[in-house]
C-alpha atoms as a PDB file:
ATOM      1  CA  UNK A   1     228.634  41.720 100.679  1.00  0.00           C
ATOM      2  CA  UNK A   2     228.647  38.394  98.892  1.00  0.00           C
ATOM      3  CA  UNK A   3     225.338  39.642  96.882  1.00  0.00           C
ATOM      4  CA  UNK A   4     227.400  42.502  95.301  1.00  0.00           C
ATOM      5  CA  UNK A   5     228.689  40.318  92.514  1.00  0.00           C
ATOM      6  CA  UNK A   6     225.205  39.085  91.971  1.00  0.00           C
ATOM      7  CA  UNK A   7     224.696  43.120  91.091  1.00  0.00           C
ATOM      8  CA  UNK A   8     226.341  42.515  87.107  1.00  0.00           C
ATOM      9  CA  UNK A   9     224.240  39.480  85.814  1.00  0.00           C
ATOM     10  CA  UNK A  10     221.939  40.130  83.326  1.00  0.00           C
ATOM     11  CA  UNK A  11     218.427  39.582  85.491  1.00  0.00           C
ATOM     12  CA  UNK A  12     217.882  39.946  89.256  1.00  0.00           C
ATOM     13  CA  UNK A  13     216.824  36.530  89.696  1.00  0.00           C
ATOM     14  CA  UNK A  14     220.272  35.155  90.853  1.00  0.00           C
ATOM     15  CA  UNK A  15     219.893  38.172  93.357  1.00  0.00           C
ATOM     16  CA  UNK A  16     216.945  36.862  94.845  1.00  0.00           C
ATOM     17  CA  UNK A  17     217.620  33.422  95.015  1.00  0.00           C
ATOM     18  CA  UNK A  18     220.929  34.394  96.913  1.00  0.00           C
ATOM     19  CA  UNK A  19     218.651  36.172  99.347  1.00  0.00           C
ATOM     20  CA  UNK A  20     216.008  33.662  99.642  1.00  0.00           C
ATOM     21  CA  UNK A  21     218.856  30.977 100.250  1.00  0.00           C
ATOM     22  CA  UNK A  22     220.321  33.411 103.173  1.00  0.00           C
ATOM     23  CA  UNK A  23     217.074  34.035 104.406  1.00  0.00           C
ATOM     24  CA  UNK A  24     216.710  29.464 104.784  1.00  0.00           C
ATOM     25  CA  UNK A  25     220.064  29.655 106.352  1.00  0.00           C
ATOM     26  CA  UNK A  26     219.527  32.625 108.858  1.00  0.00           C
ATOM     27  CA  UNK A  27     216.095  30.853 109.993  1.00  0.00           C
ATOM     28  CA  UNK A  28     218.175  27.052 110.652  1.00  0.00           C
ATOM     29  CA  UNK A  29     220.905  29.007 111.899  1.00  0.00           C
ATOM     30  CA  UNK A  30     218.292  31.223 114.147  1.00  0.00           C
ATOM     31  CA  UNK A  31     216.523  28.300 115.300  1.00  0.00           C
ATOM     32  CA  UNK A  32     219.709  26.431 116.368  1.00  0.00           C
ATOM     33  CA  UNK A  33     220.652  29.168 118.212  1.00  0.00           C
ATOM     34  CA  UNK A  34     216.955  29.583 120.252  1.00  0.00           C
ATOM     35  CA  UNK A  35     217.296  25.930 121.105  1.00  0.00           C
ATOM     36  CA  UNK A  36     221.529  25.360 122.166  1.00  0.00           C
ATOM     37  CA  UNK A  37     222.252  29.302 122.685  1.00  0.00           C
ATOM     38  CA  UNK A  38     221.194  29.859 125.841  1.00  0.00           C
ATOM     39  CA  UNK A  39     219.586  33.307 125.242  1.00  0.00           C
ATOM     40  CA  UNK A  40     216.196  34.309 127.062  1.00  0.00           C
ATOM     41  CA  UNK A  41     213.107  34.933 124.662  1.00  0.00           C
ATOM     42  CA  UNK A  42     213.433  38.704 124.382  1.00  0.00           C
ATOM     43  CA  UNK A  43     217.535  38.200 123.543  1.00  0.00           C
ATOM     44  CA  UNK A  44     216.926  36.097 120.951  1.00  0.00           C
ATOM     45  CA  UNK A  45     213.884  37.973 119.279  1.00  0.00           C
ATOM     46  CA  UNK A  46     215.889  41.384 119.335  1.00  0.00           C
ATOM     47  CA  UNK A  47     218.732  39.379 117.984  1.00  0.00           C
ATOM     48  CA  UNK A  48     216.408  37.513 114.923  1.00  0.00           C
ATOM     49  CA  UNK A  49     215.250  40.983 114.454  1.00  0.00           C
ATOM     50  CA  UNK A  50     217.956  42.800 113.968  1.00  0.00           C
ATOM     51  CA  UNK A  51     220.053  40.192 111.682  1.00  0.00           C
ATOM     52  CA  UNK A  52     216.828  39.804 109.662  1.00  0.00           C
ATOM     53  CA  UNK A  53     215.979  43.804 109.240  1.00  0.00           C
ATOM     54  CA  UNK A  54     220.395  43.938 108.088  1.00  0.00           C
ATOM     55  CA  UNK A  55     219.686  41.224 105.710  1.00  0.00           C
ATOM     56  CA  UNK A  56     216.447  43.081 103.817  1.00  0.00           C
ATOM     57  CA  UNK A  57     218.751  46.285 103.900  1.00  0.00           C
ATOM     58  CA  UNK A  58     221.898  44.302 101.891  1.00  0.00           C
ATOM     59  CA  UNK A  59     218.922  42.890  99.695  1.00  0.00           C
ATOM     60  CA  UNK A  60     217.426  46.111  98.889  1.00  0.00           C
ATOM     61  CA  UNK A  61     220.676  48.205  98.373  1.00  0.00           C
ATOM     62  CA  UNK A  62     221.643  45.183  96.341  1.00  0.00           C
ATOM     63  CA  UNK A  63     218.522  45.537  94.570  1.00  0.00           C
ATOM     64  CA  UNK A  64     218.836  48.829  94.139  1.00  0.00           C
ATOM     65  CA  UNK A  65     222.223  49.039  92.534  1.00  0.00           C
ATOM     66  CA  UNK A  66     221.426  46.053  90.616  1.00  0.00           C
ATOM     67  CA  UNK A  67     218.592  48.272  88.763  1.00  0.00           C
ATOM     68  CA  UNK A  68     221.775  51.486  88.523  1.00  0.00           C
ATOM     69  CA  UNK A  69     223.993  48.984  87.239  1.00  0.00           C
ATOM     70  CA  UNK A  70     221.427  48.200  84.709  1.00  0.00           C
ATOM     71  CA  UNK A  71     220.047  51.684  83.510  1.00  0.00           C
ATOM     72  CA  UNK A  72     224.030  52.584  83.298  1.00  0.00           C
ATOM     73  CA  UNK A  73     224.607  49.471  81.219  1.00  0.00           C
ATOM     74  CA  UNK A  74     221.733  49.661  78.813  1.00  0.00           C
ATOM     75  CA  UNK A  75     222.630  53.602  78.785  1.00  0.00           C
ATOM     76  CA  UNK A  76     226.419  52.602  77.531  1.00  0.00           C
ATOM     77  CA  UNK A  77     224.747  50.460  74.842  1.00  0.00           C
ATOM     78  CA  UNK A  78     222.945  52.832  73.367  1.00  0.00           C
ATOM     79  CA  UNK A  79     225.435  55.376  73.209  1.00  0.00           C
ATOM     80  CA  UNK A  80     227.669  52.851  71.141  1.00  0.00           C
ATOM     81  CA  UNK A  81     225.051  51.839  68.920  1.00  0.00           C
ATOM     82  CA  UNK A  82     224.425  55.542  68.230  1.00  0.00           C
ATOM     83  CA  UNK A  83     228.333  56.042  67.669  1.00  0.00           C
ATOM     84  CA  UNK A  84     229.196  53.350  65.850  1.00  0.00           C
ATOM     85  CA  UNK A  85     225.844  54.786  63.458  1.00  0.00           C
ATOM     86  CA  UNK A  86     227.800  57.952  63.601  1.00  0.00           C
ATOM     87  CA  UNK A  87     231.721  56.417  62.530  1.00  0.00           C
ATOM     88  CA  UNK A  88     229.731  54.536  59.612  1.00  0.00           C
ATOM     89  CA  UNK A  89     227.822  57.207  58.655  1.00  0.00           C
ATOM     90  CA  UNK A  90     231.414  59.048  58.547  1.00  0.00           C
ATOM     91  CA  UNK A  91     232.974  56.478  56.743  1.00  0.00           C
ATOM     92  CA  UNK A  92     230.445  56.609  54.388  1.00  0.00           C
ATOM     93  CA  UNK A  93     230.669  60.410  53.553  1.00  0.00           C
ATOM     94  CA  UNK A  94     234.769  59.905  53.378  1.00  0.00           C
ATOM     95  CA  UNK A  95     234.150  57.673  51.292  1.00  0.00           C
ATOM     96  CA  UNK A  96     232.444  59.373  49.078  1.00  0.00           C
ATOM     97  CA  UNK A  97     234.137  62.619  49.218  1.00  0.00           C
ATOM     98  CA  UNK A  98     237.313  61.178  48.252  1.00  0.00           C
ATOM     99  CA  UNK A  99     235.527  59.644  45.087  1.00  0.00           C
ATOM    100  CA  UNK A 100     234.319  63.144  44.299  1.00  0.00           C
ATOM    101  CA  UNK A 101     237.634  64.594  45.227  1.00  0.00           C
ATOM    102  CA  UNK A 102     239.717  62.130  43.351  1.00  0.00           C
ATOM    103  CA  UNK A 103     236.937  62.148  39.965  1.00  0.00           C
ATOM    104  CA  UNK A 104     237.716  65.762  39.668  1.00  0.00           C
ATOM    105  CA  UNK A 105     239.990  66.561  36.722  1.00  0.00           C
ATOM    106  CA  UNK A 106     241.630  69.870  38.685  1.00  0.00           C
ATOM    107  CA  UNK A 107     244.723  69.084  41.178  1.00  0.00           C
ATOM    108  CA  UNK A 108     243.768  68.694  44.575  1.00  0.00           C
ATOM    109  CA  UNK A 109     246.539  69.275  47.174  1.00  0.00           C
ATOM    110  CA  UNK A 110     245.424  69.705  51.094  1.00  0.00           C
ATOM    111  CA  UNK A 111     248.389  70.570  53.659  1.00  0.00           C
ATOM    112  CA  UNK A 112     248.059  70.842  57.303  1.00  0.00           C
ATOM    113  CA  UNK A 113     249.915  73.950  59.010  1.00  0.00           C
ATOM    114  CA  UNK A 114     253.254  72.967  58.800  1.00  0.00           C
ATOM    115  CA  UNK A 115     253.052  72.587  55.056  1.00  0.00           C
ATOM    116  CA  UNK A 116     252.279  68.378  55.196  1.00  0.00           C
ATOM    117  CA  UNK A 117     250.230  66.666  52.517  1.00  0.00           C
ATOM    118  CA  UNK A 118     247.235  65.370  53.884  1.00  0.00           C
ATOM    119  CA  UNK A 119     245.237  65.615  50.817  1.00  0.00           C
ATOM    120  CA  UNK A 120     246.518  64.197  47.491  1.00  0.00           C
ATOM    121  CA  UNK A 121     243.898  64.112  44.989  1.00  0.00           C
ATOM    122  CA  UNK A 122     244.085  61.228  41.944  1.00  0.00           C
ATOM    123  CA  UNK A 123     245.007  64.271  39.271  1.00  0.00           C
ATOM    124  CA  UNK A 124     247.232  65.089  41.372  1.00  0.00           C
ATOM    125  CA  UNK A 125     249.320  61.760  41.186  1.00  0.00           C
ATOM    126  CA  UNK A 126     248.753  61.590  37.682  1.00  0.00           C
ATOM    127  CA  UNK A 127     250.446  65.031  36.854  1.00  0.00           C
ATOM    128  CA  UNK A 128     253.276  64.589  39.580  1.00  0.00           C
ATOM    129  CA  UNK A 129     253.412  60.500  39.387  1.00  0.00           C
ATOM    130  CA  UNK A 130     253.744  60.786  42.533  1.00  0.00           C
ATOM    131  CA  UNK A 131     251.133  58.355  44.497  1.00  0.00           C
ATOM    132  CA  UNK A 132     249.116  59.238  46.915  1.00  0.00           C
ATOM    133  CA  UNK A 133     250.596  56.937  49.734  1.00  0.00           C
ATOM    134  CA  UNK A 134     254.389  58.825  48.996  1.00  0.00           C
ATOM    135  CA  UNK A 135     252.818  61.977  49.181  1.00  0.00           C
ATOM    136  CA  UNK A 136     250.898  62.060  52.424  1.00  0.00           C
ATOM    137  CA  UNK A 137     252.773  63.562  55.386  1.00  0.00           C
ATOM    138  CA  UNK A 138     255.630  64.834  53.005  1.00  0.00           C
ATOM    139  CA  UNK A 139     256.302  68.940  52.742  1.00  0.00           C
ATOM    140  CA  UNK A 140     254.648  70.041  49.835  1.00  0.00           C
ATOM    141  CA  UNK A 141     257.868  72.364  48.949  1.00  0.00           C
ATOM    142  CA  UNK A 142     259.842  68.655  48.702  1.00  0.00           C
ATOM    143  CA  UNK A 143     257.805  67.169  46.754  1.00  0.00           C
ATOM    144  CA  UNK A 144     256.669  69.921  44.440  1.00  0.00           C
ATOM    145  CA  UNK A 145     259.121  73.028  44.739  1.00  0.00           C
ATOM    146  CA  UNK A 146     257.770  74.393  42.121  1.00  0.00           C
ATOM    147  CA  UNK A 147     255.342  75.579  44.307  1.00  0.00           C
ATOM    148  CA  UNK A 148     257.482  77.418  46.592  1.00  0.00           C
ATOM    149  CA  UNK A 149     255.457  80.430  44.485  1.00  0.00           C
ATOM    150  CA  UNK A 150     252.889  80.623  45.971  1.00  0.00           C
ATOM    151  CA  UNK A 151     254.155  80.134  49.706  1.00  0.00           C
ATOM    152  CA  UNK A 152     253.352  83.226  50.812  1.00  0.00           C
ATOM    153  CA  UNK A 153     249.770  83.491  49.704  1.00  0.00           C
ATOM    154  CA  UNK A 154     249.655  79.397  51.424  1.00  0.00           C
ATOM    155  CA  UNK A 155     250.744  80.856  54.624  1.00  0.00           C
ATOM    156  CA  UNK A 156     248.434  83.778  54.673  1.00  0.00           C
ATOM    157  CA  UNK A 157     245.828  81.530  53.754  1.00  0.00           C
ATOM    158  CA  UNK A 158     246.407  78.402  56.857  1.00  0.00           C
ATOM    159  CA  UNK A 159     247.158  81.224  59.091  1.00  0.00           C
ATOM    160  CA  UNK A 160     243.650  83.206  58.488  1.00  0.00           C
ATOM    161  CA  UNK A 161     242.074  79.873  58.155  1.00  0.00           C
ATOM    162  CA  UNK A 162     240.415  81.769  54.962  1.00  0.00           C
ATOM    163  CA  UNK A 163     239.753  80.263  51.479  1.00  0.00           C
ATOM    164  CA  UNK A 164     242.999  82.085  49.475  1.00  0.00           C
ATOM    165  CA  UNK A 165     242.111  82.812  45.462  1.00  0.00           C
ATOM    166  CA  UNK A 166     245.290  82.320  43.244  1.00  0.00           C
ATOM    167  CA  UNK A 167     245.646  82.208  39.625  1.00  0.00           C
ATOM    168  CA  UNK A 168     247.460  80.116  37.079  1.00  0.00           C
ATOM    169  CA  UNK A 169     250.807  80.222  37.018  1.00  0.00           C
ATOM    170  CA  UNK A 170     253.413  78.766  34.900  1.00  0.00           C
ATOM    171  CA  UNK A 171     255.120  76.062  36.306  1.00  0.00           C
ATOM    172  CA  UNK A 172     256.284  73.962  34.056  1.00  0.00           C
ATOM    173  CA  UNK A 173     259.559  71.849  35.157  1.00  0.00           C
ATOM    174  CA  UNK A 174     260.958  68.189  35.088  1.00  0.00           C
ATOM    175  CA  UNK A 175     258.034  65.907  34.569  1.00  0.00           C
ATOM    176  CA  UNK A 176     255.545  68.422  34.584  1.00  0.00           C
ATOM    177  CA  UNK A 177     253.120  69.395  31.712  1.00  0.00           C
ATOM    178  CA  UNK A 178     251.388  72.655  31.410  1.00  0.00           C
ATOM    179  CA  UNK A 179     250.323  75.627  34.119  1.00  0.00           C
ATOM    180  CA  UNK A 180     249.088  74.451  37.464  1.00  0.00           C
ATOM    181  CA  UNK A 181     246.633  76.646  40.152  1.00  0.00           C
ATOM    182  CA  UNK A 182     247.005  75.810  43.653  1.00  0.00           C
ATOM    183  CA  UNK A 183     243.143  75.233  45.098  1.00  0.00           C
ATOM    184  CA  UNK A 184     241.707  77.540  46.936  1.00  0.00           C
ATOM    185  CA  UNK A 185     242.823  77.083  50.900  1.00  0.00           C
ATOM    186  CA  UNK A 186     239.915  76.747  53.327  1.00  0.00           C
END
């Protein structure tokens, strides 16, 4: 049982130098006994025997799980070098789709189901002055009532999950400039 922690170093040769160490031991410990034990020939064989065949056993389960522990381990690694590829190849694309989203001279609202910002384009903040960082996790309604127009075609739309077509509108109010279109709703 003491070779078990020997199982999580890197290499296996700590593994077998414990066993060759407890093999040295179990011999000067074997031969004491043969000589001050007072057990006949055939006791002491049997006994040498047996301790020596449950000592290769814990050495080649220990061995064994050693080479598990190692497969699993290298496994693990490359599973997080493969997913930490993936999150930067992620960060990457948000990146640039919220420099494509935010370049684009149209307003660009996104709200979750309950009617939340969690898209605020750069247009967006210009026309409302209302930053992006204000903005996300607010109602939409709150911030721009205005809006409350086109609610019903916004429910429809996040409750179908389907892209919602809506035409200008005038909307024109304090601090606001011209007609507005809500985006089409994915």
């Amino acid at each position: 049982m003491a070779a078990i922690p020997l199982m999580f170093s890197k290499n296996r040769k700590p593994l077998l130098v414990y066993s060759f160490l407890n093999f040295a031991m179990f011999g000067i410990l074997n031969y004491q006994l043969f000589k001050d034990g007072g057990l006949t020939r055939r006791e002491h064989v049997d006994y040498a025997l047996d301790s020596a065949i449950a000592m290769l056993f814990i050495v080649f389960i220990a061995y064994n799980f050693m080479s598990i522990y190692q497969k699993v381990l290298n496994s693990l690694r490359k599973e997080l070098k493969e997913r930490n590829r993936a999150e930067a190849s992620l960060k990457e694309f948000r990146v640039l789709l919220a420099s494509i989203i935010n370049s684009m001279p149209s307003m660009i609202i996104g709200v979750d189901d309950d009617h939340r910002i969690i898209l605020w384009n750069q247009e967006t903040a210009v026309k409302t002055g209302v930053d992006k960082n204000r903005a996300s996790g607010e109602g939409l309604f709150d911030l721009i009532p205005q809006l409350l127009f086109f609610k019903k075609e916004l429910n429809r739309a996040v409750q179908s999950k389907k892209t919602a077509q809506l035409h200008k509108k005038n909307c024109n109010g304090p601090g606001m400039i011209g007609s507005w279109i809500l985006p089409s709703i994915p």
